[in-house]
PDB file of N, CA and C in Angstrom:
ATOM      1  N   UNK A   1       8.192  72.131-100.504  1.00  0.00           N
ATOM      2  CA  UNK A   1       9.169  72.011 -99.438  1.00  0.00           C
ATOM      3  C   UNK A   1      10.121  70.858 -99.763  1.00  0.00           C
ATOM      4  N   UNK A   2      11.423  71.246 -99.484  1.00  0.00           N
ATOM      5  CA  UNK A   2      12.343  70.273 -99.993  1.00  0.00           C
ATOM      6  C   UNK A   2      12.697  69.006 -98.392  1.00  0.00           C
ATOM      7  N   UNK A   3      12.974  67.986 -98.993  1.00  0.00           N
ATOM      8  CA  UNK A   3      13.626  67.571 -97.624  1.00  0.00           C
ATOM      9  C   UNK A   3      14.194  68.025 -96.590  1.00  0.00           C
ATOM     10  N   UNK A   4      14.727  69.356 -96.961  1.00  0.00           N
ATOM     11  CA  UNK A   4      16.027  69.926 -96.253  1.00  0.00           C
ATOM     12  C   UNK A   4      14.824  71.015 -95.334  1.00  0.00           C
ATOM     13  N   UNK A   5      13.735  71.148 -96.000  1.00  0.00           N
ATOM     14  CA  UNK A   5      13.333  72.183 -95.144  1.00  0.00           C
ATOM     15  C   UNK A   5      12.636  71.644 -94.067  1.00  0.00           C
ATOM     16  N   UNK A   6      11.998  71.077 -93.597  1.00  0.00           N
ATOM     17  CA  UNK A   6      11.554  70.410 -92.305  1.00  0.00           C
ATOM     18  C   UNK A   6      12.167  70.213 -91.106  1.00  0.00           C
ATOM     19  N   UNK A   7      13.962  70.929 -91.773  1.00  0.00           N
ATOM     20  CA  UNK A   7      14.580  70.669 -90.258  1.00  0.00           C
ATOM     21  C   UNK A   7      14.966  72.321 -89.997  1.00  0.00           C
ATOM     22  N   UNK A   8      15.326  72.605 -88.573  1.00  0.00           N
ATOM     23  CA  UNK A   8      15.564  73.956 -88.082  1.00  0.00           C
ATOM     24  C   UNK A   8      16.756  74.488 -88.799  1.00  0.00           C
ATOM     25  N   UNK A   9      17.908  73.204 -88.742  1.00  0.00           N
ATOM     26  CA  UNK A   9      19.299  73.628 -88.916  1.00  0.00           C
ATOM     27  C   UNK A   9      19.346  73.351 -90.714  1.00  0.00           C
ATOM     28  N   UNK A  10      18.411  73.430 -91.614  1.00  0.00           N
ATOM     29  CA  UNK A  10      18.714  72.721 -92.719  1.00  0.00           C
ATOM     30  C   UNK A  10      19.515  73.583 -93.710  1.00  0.00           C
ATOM     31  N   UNK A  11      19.699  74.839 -93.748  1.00  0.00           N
ATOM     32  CA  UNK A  11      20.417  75.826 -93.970  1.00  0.00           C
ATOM     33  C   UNK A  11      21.941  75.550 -93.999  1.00  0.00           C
ATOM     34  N   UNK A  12      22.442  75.256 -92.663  1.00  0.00           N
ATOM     35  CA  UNK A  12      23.955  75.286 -92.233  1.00  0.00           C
ATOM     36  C   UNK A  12      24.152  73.609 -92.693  1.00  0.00           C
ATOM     37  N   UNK A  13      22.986  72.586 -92.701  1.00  0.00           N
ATOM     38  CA  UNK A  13      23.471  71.200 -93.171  1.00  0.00           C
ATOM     39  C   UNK A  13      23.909  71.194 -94.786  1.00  0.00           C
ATOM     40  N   UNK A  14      22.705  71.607 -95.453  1.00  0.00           N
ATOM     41  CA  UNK A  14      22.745  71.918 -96.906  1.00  0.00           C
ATOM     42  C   UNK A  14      23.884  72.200 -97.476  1.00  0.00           C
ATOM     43  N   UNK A  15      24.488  73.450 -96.455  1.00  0.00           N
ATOM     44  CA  UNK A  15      25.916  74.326 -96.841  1.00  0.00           C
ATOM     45  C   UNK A  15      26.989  73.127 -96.618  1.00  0.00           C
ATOM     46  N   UNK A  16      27.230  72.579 -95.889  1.00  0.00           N
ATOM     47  CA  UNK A  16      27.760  71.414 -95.394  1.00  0.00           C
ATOM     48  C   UNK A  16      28.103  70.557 -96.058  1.00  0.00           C
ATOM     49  N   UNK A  17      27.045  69.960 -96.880  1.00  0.00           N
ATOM     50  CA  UNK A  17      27.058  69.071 -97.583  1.00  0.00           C
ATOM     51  C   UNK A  17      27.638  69.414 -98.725  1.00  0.00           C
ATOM     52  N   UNK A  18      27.405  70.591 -99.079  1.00  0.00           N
ATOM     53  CA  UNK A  18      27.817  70.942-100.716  1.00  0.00           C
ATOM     54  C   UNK A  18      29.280  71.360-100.725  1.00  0.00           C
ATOM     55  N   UNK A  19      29.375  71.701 -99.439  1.00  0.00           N
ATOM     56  CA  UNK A  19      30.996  71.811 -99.128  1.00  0.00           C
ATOM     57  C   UNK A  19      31.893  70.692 -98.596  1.00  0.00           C
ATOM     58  N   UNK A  20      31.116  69.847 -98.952  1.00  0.00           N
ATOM     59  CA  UNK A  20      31.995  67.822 -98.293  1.00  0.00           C
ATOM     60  C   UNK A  20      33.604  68.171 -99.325  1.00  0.00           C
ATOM     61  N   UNK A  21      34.552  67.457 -98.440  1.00  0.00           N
ATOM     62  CA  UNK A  21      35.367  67.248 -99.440  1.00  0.00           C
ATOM     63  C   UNK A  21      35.642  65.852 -98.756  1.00  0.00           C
ATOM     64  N   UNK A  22      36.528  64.882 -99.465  1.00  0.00           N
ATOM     65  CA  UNK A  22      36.829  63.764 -98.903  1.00  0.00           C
ATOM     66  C   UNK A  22      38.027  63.477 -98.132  1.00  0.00           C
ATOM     67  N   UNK A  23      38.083  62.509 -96.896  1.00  0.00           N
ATOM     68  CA  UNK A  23      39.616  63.025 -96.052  1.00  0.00           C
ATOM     69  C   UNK A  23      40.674  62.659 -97.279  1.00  0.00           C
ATOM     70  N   UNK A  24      41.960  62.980 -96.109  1.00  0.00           N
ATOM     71  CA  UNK A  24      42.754  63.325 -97.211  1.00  0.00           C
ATOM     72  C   UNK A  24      43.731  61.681 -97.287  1.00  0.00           C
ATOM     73  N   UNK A  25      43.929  61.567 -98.358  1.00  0.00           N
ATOM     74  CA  UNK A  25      44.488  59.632 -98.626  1.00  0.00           C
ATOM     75  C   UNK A  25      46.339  59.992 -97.826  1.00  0.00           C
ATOM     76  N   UNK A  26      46.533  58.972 -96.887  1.00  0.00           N
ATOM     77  CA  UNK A  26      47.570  59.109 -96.388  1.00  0.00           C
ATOM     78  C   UNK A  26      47.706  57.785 -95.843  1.00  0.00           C
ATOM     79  N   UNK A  27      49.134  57.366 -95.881  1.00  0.00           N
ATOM     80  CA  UNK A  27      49.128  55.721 -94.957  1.00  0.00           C
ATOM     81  C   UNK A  27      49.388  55.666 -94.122  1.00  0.00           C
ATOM     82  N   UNK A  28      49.573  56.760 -93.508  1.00  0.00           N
ATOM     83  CA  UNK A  28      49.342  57.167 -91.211  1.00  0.00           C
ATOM     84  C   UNK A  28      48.243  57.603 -91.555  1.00  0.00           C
ATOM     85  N   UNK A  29      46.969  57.558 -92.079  1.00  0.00           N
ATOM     86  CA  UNK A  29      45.105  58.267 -91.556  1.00  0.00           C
ATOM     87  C   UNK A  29      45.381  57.863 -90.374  1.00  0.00           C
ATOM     88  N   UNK A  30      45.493  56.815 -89.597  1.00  0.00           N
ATOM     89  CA  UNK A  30      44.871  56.073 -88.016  1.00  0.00           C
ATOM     90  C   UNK A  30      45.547  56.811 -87.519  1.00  0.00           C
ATOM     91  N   UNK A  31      46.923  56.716 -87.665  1.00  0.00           N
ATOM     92  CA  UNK A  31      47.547  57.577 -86.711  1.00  0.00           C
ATOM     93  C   UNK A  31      47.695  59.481 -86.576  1.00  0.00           C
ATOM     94  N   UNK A  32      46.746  59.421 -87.469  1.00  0.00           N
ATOM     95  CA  UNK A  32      46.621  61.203 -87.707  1.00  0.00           C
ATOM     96  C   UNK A  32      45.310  61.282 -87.190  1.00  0.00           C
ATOM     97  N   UNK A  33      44.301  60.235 -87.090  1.00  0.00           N
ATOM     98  CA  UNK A  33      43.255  60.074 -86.853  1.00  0.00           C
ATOM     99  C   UNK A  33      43.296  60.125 -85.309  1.00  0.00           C
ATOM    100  N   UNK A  34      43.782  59.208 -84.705  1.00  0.00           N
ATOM    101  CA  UNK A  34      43.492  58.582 -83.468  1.00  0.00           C
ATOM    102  C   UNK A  34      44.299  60.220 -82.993  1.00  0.00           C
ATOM    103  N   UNK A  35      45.533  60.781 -82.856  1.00  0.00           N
ATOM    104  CA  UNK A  35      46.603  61.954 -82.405  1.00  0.00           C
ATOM    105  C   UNK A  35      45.102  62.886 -82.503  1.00  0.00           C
ATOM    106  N   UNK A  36      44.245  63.277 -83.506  1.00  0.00           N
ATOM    107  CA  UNK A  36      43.238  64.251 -83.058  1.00  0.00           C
ATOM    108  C   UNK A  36      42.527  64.135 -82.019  1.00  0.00           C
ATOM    109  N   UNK A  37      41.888  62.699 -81.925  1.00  0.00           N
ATOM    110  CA  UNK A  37      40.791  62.006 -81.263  1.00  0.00           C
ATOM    111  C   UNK A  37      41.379  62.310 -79.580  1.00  0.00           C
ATOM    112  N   UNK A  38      42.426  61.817 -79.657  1.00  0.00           N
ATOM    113  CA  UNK A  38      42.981  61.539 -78.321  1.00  0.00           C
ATOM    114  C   UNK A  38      43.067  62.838 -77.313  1.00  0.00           C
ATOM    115  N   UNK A  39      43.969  63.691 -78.208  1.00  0.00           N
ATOM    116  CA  UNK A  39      44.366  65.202 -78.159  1.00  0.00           C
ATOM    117  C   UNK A  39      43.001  65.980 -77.357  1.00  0.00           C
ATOM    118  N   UNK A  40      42.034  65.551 -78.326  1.00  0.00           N
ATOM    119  CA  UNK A  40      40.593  66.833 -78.204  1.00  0.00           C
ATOM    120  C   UNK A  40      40.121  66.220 -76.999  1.00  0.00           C
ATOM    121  N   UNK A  41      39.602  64.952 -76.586  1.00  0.00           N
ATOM    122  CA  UNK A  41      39.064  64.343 -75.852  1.00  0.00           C
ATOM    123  C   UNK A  41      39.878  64.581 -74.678  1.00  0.00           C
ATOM    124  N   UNK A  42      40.920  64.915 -74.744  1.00  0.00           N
ATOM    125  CA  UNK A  42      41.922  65.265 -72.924  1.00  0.00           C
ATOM    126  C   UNK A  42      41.307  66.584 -72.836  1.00  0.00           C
ATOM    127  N   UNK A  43      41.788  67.845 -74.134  1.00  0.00           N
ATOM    128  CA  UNK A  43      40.934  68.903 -73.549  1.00  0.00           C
ATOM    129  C   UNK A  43      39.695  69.039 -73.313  1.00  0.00           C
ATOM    130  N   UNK A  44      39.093  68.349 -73.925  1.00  0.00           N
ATOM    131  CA  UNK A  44      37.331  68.030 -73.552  1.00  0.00           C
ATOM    132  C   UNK A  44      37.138  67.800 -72.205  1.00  0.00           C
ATOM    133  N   UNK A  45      37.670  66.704 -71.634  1.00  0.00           N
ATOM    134  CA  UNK A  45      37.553  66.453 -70.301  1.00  0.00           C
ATOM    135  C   UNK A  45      38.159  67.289 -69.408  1.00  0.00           C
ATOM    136  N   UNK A  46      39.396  67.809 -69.846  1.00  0.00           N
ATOM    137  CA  UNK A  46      39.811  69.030 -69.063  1.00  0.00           C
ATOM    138  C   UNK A  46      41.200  68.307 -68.135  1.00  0.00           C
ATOM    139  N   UNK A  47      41.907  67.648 -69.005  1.00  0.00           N
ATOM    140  CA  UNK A  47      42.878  67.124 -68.509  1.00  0.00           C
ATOM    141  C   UNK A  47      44.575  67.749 -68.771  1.00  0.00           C
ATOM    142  N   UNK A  48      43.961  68.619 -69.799  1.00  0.00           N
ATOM    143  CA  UNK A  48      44.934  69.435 -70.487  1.00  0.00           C
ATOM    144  C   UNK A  48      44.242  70.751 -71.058  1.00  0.00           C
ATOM    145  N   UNK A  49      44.917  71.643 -71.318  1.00  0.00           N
ATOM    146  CA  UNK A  49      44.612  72.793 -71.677  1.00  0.00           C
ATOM    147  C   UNK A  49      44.168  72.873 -73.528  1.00  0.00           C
ATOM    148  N   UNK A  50      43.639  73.129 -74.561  1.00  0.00           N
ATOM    149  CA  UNK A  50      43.342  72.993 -75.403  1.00  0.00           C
ATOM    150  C   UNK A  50      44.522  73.305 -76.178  1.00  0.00           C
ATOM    151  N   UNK A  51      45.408  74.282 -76.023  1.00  0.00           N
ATOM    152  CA  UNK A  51      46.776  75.096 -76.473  1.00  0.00           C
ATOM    153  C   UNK A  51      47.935  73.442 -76.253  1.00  0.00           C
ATOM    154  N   UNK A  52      47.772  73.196 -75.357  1.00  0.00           N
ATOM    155  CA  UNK A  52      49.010  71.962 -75.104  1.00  0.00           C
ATOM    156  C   UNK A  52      48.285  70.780 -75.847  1.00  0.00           C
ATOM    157  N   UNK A  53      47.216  70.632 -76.068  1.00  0.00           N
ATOM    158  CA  UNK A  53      46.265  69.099 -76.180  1.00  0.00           C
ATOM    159  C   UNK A  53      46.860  69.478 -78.100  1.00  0.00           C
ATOM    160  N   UNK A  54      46.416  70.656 -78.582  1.00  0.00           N
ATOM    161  CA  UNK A  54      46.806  71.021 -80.048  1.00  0.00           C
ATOM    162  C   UNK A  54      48.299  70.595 -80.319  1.00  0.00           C
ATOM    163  N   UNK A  55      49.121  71.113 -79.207  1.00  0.00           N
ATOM    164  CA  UNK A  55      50.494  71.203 -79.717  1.00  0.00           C
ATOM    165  C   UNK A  55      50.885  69.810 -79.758  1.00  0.00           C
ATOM    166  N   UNK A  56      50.521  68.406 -78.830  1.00  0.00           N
ATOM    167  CA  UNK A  56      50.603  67.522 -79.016  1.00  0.00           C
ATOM    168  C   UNK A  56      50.270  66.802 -79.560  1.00  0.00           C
ATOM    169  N   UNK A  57      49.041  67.173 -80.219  1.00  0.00           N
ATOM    170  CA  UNK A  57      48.614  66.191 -81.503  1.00  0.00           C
ATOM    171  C   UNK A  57      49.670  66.843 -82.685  1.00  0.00           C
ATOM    172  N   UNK A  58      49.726  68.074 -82.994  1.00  0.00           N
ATOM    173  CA  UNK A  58      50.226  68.375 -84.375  1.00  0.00           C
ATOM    174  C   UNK A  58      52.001  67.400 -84.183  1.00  0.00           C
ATOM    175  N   UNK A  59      52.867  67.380 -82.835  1.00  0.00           N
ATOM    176  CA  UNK A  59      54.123  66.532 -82.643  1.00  0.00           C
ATOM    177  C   UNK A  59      53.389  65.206 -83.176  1.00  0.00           C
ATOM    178  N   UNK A  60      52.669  64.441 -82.888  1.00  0.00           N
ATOM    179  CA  UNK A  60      52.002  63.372 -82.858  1.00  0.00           C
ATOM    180  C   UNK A  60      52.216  63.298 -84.635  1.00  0.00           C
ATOM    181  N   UNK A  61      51.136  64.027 -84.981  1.00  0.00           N
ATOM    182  CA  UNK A  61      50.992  63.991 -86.477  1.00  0.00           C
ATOM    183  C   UNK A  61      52.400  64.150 -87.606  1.00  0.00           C
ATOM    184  N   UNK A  62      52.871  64.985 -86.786  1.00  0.00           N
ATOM    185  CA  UNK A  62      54.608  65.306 -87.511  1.00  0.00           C
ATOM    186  C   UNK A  62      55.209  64.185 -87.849  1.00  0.00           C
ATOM    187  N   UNK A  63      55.541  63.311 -86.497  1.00  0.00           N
ATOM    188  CA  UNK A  63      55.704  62.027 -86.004  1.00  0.00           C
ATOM    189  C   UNK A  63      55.434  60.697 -87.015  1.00  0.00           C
ATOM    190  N   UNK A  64      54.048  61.017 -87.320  1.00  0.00           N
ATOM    191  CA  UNK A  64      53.048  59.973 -87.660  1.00  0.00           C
ATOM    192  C   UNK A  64      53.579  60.061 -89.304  1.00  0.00           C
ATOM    193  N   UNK A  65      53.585  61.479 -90.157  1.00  0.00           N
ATOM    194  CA  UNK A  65      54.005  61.716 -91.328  1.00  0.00           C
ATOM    195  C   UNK A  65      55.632  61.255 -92.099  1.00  0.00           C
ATOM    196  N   UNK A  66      56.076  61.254 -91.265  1.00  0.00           N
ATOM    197  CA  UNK A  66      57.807  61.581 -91.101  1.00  0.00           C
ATOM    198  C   UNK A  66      58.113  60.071 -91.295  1.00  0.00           C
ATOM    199  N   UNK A  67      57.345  59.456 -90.942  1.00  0.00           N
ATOM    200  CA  UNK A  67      58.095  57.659 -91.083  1.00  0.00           C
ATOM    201  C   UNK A  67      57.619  57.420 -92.727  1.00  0.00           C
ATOM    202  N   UNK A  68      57.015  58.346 -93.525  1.00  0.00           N
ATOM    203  CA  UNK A  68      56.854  57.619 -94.859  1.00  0.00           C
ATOM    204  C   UNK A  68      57.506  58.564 -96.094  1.00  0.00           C
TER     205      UNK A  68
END
């Protein structure tokens, strides 16, 4: 038994892992970072609709790209 097998989900982690890629190098990350974070967490809570919470992060990110 490998490490991986002792857990339920070790299947979909395994796959996971072998499929890592690394984020992507940019000098807005924070601000491409934080525009997701912010975005998901309004529709999460339900402060916005998931369709508007998307469309404002990707302006956000446009935004965030465009100054370099």
């Amino acid at each position: 038994m490998t490490a991986f097998g002792a857990l339920p989900f070790s299947d979909e982690l395994k796959q996971g892992v072998a499929q890592e890629k690394a984020r992507p190098v940019s000098p807005v990350y924070p601000q491409i970072s934080q525009a997701i974070y912010n975005n998901v967490n309004d529709a999460l809570a339900g402060r916005v609709s998931p369709a508007d919470a998307m469309k404002k992060a990707n302006d956000q990110i446009d935004k965030a790209l465009s100054t370099f």
